[in-house]
C-alpha atoms as a PDB file:
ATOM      1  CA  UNK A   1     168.648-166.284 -20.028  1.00  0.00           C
ATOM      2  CA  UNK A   2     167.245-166.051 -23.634  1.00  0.00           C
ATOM      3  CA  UNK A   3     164.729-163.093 -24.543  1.00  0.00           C
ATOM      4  CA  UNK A   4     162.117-164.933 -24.123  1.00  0.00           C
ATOM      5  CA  UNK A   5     162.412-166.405 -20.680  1.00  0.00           C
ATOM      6  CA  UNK A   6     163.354-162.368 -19.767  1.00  0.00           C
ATOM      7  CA  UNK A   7     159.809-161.612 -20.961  1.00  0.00           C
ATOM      8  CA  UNK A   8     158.252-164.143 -18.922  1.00  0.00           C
ATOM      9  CA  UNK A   9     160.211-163.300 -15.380  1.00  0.00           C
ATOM     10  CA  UNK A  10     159.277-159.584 -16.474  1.00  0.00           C
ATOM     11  CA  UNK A  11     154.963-160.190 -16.873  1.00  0.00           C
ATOM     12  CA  UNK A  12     155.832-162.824 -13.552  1.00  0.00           C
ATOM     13  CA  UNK A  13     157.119-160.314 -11.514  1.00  0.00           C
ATOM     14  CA  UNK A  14     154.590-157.610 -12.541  1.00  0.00           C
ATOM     15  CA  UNK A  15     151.662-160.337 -12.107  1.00  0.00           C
ATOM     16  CA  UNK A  16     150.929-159.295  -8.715  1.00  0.00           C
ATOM     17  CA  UNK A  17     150.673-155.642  -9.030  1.00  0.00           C
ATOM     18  CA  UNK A  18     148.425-156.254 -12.341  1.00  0.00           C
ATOM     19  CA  UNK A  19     146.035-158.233 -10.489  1.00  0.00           C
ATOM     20  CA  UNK A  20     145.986-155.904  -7.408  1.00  0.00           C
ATOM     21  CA  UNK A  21     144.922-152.854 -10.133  1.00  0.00           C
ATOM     22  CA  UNK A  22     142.569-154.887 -12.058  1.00  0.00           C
ATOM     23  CA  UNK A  23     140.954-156.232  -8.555  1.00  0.00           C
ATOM     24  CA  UNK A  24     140.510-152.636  -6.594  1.00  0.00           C
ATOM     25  CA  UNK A  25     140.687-150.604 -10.032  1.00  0.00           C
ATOM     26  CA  UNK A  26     139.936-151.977 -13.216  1.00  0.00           C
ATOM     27  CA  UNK A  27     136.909-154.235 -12.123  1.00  0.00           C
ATOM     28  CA  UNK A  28     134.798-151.881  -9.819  1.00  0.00           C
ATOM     29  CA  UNK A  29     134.944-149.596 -12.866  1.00  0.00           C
ATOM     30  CA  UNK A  30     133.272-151.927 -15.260  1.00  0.00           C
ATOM     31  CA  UNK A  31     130.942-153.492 -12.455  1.00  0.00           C
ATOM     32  CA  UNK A  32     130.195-149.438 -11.849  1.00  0.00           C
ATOM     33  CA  UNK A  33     129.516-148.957 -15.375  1.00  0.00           C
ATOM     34  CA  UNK A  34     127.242-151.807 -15.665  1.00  0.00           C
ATOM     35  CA  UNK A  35     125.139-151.240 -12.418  1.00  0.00           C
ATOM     36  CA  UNK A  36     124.618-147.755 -14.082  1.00  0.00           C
ATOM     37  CA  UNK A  37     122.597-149.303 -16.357  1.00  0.00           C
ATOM     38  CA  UNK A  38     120.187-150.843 -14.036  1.00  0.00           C
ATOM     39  CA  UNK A  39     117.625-149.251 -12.054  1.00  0.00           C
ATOM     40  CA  UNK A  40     118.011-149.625  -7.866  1.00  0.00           C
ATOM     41  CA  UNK A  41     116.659-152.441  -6.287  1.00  0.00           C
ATOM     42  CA  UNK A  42     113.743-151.869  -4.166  1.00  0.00           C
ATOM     43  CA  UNK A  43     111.585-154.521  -1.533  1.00  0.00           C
ATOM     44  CA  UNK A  44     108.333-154.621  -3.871  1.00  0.00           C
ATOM     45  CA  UNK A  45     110.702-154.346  -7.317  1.00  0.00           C
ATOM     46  CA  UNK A  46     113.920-155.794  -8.409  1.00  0.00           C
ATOM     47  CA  UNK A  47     116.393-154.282 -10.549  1.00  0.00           C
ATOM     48  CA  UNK A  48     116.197-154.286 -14.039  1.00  0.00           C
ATOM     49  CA  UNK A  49     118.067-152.597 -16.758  1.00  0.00           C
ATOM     50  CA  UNK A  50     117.154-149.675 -17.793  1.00  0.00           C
ATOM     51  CA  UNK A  51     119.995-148.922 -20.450  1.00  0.00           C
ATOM     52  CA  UNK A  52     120.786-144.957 -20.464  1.00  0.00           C
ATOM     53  CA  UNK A  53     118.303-143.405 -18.433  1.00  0.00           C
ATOM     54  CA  UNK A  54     120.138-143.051 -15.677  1.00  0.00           C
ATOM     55  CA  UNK A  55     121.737-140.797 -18.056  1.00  0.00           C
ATOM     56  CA  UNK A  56     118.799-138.915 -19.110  1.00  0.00           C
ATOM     57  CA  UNK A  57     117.542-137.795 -15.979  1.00  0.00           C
ATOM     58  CA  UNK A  58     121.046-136.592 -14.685  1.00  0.00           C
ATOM     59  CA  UNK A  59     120.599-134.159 -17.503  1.00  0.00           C
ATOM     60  CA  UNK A  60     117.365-132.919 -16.298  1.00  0.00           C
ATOM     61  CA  UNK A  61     118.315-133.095 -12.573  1.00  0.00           C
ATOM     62  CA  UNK A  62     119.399-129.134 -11.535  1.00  0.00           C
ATOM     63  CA  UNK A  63     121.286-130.394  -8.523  1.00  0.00           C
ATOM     64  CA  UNK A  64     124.003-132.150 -10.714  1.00  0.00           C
ATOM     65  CA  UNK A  65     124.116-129.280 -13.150  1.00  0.00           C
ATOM     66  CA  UNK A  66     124.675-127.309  -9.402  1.00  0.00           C
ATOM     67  CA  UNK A  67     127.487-129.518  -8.407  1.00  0.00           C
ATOM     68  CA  UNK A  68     129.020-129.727 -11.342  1.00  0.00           C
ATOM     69  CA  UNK A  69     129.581-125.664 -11.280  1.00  0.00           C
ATOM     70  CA  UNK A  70     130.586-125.872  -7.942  1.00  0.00           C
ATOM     71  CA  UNK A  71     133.076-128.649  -8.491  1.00  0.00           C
ATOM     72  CA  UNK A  72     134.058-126.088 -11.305  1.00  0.00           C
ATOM     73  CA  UNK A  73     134.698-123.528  -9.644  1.00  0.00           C
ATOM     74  CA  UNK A  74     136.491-125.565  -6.917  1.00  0.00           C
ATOM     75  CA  UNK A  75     139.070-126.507  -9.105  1.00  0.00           C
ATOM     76  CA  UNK A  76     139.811-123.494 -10.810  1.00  0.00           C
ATOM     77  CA  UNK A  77     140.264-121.966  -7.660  1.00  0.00           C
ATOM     78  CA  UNK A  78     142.410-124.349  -5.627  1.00  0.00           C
ATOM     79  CA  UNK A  79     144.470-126.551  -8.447  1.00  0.00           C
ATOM     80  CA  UNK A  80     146.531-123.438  -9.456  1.00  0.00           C
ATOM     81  CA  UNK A  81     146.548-121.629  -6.435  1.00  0.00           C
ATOM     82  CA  UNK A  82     147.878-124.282  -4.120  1.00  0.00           C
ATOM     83  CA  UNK A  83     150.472-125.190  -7.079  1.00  0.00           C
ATOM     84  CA  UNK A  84     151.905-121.649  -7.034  1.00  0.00           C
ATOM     85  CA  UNK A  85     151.715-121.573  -3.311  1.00  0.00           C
ATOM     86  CA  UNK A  86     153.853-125.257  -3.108  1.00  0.00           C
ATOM     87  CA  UNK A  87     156.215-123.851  -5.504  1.00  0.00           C
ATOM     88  CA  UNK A  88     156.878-120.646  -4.061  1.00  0.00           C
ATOM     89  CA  UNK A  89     157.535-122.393  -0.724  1.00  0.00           C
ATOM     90  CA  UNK A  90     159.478-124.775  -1.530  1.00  0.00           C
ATOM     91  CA  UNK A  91     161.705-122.333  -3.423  1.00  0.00           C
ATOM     92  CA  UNK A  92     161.917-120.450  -0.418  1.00  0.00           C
ATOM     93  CA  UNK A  93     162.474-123.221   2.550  1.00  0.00           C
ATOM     94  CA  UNK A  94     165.506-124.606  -0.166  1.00  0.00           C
ATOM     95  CA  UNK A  95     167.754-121.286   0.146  1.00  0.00           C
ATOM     96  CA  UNK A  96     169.690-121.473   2.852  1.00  0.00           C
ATOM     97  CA  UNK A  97     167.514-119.898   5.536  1.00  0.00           C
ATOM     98  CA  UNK A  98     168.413-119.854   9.554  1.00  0.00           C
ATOM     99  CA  UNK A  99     165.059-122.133  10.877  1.00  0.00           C
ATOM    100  CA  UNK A 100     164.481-123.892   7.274  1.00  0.00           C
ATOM    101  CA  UNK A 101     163.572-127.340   9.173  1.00  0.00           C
ATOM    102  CA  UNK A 102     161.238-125.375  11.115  1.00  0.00           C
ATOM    103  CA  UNK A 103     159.655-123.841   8.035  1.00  0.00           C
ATOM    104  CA  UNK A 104     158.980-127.167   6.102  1.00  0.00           C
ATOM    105  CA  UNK A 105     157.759-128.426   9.528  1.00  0.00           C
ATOM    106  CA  UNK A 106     155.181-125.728   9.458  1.00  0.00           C
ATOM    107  CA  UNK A 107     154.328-125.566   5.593  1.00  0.00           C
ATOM    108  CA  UNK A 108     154.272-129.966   5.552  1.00  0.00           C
ATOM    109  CA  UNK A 109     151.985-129.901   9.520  1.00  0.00           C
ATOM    110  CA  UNK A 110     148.514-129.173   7.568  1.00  0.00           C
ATOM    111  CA  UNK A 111     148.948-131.942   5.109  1.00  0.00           C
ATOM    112  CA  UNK A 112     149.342-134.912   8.260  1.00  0.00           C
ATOM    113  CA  UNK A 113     146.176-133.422  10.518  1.00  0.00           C
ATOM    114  CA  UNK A 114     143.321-135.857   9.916  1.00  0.00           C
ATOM    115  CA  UNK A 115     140.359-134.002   7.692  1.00  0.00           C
ATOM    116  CA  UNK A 116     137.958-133.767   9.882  1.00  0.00           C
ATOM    117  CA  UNK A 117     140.197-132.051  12.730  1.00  0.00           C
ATOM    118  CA  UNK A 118     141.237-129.895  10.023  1.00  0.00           C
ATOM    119  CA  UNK A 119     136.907-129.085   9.165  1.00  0.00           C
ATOM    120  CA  UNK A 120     136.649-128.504  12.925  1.00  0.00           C
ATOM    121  CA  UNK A 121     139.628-125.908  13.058  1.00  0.00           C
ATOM    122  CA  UNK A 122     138.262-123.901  10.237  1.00  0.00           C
ATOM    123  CA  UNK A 123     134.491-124.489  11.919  1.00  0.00           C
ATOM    124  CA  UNK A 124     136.017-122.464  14.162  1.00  0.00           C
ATOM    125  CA  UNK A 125     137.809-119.569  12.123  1.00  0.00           C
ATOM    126  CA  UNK A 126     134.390-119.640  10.414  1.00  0.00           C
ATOM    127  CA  UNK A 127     131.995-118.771  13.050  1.00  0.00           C
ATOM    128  CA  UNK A 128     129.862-116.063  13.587  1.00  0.00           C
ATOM    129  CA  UNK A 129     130.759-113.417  15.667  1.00  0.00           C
ATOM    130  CA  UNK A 130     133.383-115.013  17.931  1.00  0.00           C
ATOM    131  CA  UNK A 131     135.394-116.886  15.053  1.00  0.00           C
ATOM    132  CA  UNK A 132     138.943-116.291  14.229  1.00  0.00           C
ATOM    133  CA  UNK A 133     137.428-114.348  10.655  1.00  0.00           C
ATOM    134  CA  UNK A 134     134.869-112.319  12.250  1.00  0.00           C
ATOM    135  CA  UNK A 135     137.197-111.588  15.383  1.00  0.00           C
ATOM    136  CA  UNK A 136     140.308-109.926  12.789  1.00  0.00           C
ATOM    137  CA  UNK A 137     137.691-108.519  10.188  1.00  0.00           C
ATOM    138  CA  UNK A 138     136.059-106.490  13.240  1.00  0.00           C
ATOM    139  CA  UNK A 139     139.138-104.645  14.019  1.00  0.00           C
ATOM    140  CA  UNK A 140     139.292-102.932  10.633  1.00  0.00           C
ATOM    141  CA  UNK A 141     135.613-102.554  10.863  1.00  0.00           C
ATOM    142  CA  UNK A 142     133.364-104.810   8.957  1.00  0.00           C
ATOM    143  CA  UNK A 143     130.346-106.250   9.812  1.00  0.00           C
ATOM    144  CA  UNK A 144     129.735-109.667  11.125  1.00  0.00           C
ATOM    145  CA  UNK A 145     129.374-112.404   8.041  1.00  0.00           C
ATOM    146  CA  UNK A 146     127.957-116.366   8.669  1.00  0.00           C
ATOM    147  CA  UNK A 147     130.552-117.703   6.216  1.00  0.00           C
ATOM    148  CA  UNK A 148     129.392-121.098   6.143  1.00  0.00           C
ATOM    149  CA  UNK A 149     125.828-119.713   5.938  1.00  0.00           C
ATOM    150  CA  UNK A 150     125.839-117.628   2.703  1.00  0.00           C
ATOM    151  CA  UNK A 151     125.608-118.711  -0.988  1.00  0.00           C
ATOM    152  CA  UNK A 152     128.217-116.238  -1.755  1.00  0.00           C
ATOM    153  CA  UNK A 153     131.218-116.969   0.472  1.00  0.00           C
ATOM    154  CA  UNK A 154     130.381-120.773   1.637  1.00  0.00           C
ATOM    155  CA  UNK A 155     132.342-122.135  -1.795  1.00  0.00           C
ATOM    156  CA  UNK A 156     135.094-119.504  -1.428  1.00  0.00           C
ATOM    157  CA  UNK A 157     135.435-120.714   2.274  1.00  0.00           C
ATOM    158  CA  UNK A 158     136.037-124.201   1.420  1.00  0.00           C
ATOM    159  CA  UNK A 159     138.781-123.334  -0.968  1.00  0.00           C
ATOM    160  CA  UNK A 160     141.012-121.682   1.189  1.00  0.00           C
ATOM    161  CA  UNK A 161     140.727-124.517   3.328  1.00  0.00           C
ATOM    162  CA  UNK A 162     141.790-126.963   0.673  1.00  0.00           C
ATOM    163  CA  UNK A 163     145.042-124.229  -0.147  1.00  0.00           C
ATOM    164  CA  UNK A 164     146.048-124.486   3.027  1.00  0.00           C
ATOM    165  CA  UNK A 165     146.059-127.955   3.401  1.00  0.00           C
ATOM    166  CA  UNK A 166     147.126-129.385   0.151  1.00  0.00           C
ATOM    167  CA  UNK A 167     149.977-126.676  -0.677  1.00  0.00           C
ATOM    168  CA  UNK A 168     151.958-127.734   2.244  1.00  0.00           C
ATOM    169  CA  UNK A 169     151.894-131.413   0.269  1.00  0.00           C
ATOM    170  CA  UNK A 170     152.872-130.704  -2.893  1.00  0.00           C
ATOM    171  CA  UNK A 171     155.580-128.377  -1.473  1.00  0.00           C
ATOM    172  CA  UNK A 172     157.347-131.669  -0.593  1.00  0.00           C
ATOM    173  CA  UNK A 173     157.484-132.655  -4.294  1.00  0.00           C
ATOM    174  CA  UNK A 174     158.776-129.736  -5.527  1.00  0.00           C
ATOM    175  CA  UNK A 175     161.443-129.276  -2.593  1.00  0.00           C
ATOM    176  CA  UNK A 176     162.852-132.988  -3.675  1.00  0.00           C
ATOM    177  CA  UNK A 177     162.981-131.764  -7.124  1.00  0.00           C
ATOM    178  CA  UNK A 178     164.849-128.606  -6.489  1.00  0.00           C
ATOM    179  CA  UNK A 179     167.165-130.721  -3.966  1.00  0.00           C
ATOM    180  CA  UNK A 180     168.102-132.966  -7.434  1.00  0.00           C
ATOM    181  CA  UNK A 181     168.795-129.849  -9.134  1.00  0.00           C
ATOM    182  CA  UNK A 182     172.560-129.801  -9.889  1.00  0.00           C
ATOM    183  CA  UNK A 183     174.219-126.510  -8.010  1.00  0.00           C
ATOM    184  CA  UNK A 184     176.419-125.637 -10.855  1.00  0.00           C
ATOM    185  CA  UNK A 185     173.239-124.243 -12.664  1.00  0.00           C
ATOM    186  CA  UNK A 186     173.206-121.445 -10.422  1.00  0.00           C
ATOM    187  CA  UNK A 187     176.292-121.130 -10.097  1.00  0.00           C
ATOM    188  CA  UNK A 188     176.781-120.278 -13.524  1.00  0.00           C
ATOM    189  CA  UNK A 189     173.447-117.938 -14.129  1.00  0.00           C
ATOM    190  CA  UNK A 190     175.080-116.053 -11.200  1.00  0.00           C
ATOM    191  CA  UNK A 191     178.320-115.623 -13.102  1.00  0.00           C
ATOM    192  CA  UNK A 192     176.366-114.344 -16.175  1.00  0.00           C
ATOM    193  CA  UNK A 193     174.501-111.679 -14.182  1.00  0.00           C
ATOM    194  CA  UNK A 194     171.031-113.659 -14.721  1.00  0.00           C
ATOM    195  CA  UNK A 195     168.843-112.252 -12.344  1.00  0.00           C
ATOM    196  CA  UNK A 196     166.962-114.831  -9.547  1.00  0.00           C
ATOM    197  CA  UNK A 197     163.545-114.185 -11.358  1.00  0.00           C
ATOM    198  CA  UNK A 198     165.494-115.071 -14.548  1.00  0.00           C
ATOM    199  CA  UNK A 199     167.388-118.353 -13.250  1.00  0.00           C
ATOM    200  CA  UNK A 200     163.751-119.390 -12.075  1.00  0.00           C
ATOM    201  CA  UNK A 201     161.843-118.864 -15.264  1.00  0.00           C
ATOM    202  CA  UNK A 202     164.627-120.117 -17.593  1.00  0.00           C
ATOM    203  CA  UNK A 203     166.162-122.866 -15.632  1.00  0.00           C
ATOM    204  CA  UNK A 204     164.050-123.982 -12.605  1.00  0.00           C
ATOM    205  CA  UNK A 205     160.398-123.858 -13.587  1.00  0.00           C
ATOM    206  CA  UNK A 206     160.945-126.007 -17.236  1.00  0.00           C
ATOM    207  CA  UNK A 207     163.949-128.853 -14.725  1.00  0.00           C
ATOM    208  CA  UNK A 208     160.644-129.232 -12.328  1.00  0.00           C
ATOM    209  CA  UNK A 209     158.272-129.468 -14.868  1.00  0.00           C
ATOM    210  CA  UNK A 210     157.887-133.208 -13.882  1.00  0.00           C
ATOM    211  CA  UNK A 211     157.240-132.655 -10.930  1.00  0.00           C
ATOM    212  CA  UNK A 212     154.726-129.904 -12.044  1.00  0.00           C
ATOM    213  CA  UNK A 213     152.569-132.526 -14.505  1.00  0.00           C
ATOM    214  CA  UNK A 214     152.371-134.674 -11.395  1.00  0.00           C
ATOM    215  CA  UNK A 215     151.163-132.246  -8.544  1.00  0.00           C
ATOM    216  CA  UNK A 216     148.959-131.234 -11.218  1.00  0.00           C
ATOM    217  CA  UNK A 217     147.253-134.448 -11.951  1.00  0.00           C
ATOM    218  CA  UNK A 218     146.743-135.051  -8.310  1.00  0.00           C
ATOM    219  CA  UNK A 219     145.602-131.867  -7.467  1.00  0.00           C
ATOM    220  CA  UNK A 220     142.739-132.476 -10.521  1.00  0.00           C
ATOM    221  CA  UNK A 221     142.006-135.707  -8.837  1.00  0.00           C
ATOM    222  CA  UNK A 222     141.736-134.294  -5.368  1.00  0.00           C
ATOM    223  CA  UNK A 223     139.554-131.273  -6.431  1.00  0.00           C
ATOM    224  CA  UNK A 224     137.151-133.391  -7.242  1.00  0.00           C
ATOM    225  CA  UNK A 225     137.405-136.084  -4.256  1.00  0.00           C
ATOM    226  CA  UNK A 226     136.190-133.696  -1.485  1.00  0.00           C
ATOM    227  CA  UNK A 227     134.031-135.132   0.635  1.00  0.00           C
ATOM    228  CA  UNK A 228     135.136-135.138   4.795  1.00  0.00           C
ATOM    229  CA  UNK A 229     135.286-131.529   5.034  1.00  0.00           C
ATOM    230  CA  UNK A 230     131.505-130.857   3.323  1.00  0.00           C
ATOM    231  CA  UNK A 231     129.836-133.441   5.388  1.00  0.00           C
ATOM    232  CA  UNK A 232     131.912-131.968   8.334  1.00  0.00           C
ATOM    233  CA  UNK A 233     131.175-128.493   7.785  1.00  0.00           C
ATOM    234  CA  UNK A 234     128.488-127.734   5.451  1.00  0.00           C
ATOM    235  CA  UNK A 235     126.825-130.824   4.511  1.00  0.00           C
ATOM    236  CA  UNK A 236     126.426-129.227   0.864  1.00  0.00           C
ATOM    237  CA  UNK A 237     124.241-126.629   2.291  1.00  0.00           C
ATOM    238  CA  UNK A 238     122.986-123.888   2.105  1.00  0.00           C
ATOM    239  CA  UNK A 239     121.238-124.928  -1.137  1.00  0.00           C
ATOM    240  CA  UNK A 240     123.446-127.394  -2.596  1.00  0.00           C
ATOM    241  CA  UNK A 241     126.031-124.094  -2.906  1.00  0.00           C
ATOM    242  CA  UNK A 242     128.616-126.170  -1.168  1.00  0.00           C
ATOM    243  CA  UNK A 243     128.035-129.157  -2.857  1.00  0.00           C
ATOM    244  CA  UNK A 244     130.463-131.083  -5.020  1.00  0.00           C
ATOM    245  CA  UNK A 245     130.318-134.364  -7.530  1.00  0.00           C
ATOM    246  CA  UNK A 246     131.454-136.792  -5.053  1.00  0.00           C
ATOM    247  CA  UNK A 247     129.912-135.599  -2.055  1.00  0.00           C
ATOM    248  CA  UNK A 248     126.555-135.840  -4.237  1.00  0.00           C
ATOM    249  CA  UNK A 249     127.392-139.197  -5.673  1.00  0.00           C
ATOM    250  CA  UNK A 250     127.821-140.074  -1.197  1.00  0.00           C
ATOM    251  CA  UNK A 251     124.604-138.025  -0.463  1.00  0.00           C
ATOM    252  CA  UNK A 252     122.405-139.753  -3.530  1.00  0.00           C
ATOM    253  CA  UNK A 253     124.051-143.592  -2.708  1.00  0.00           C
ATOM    254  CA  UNK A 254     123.722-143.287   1.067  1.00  0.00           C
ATOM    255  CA  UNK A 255     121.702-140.768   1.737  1.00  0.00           C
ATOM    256  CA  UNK A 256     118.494-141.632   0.038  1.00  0.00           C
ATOM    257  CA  UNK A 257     120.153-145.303  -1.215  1.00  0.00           C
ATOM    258  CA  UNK A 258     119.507-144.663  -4.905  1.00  0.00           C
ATOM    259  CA  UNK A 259     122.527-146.832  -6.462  1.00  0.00           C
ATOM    260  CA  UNK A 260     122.096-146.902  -9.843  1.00  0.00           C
ATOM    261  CA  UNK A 261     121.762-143.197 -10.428  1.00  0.00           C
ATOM    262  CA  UNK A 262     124.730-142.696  -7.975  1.00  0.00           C
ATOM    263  CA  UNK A 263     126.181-144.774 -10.399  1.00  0.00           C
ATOM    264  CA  UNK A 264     125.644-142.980 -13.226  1.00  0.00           C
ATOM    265  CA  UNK A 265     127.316-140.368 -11.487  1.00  0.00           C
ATOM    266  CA  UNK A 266     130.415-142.312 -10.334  1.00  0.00           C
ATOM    267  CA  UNK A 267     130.618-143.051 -14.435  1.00  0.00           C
ATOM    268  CA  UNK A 268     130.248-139.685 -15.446  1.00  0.00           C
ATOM    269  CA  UNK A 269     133.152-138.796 -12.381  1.00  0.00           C
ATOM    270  CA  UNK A 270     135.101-141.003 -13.668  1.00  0.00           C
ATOM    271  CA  UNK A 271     135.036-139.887 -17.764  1.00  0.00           C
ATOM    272  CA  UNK A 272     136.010-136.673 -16.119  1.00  0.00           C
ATOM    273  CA  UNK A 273     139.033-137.444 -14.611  1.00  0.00           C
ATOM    274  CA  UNK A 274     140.157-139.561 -17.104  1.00  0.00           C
ATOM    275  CA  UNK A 275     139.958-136.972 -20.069  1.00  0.00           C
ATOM    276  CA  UNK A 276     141.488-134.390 -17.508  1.00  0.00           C
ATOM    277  CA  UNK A 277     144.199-136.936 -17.124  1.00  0.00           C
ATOM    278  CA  UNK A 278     144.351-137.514 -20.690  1.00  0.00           C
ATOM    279  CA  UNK A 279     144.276-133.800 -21.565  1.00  0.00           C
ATOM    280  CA  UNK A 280     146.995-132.950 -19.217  1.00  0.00           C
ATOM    281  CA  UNK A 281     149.566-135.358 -21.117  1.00  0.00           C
ATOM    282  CA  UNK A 282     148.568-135.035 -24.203  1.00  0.00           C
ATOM    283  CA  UNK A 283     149.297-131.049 -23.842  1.00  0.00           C
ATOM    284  CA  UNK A 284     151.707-131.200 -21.102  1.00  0.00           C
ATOM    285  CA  UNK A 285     153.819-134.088 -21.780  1.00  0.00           C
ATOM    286  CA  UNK A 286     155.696-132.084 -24.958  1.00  0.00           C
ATOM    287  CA  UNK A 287     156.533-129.218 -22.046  1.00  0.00           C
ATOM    288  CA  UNK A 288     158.090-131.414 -19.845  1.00  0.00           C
ATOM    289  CA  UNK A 289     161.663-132.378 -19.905  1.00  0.00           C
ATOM    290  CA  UNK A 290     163.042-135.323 -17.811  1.00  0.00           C
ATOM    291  CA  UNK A 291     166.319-135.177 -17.950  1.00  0.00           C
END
């Protein structure tokens, strides 16, 4: 088989795949993008486009700028945190512990519950008074707190949530990658006299820094994909506190059925992610060594 004919089987056999991505991917994306431009249809008033002032008013509207603090603050506090948490547990569950399948059983069980059994087990933990919080932080004598209830520790509450759930998944990466690890490496740190904190930060963190650039691009995408556990728990409330980009883009689409600012939104979600994604590889991608 010449070159050529190579090229061809090679575009054939990736034909299906490409058409799956630009059906489910590529073209809602553009057909998003263009509907952004248009104002929603209503009974007494078709759509009709508008160009960028969907745009406009999303910078005037307070309750994006709101959501778009929260979702900033729900990133920076669970993307690093749940990283350092799978990390550290995998590390741990890999050493040759007495009950290590039990361990990864335990660590992986949060990441297969269904969300919204998951927002009704922290309802629970949660609530006032007779919740699992309120029950432990009575014995060393605090006062009763509604933590789903207050500005102040609603946010906070839904990010140890998301810790607990998503560490336990990205653990799974990171034990495959120490499992590929060749055992000689250790071997011969521990004949030089390198210390275990050494061996990590000099041999094991830069081998699973693959691993590392892809946890961390889906635990950007996922910090910003929240949605079952707000409408389960907080519905956004109190005061939009709670509320994050896509559960506003879900609220403003199907809530009060205004599609071309949610939209708008989806665009401006999606720019997001992207130049995360971009960012991330761009800055990453010279840190990360694959073989």
């Amino acid at each position: 088989m010449n070159r050529a004919n190579m090229h061809v089987w090679g575009w054939l056999l990736l034909l299906p795949a490409a058409a799956l991505l630009a059906l489910f991917t590529h073209y809602p994306a553009l057909a998003t993008i263009l509907h952004s431009l248009y104002s929603t249809a209503r009974p007494n008033r078709p759509s009709r486009f508008i160009g960028l002032d969907q745009y406009a008013t999303m910078l005037d509207d307070p309750v994006f700028h709101q959501v778009l603090w929260n979702n900033t603050i729900f990133a920076l506090g669970t993307i690093p945190a749940s990283i350092a948490l799978a990390l550290l547990m995998a590390v741990w569950v890999n050493d040759r512990l007495a009950g290590r399948g039990f361990l990864r059983l335990a660590y992986f069980t949060p990441t297969i519950l269904p969300m919204i059994a998951v927002a009704n087990i922290w309802m629970f933990f949660y609530t006032p008074d007779y919740g699992l919080v309120d029950q432990i932080a009575g014995l060393f004598g605090f006062a009763r707190h509604n933590w789903l209830g207050s500005r102040d520790t609603v946010l906070g509450c839904l990010i140890v949530l998301t810790i607990w759930k998503e560490a336990g998944f990205f653990m799974i990466f990171y034990l495959a990658a120490l499992q590929q690890m060749p055992p000689n490496l250790a071997e011969a740190a521990a004949l030089e006299g390198a210390s275990r904190w050494t061996f990590f930060r000099r041999v094991t963190f830069p081998l699973v820094m693959p691993t590392t650039l892809f946890v961390l691009i889906n635990a950007v995408i996922n910090s910003f994909r929240l949605v079952d556990h707000i409408v389960a728990m907080t519905k956004g409330g109190p005061d939009n506190a709670s509320s994050l980009l896509l559960y506003y883009i879900f609220e403003v689409g199907f809530k009060y059925w205004d599609t071309g600012y949610a939209a708008a939104l989806t665009v401006v979600l999606l720019a997001l992610l992207a130049g995360l994604a971009t960012a991330q590889f761009l800055y990453l991608d010279k840190r990360v060594h694959y073989r």
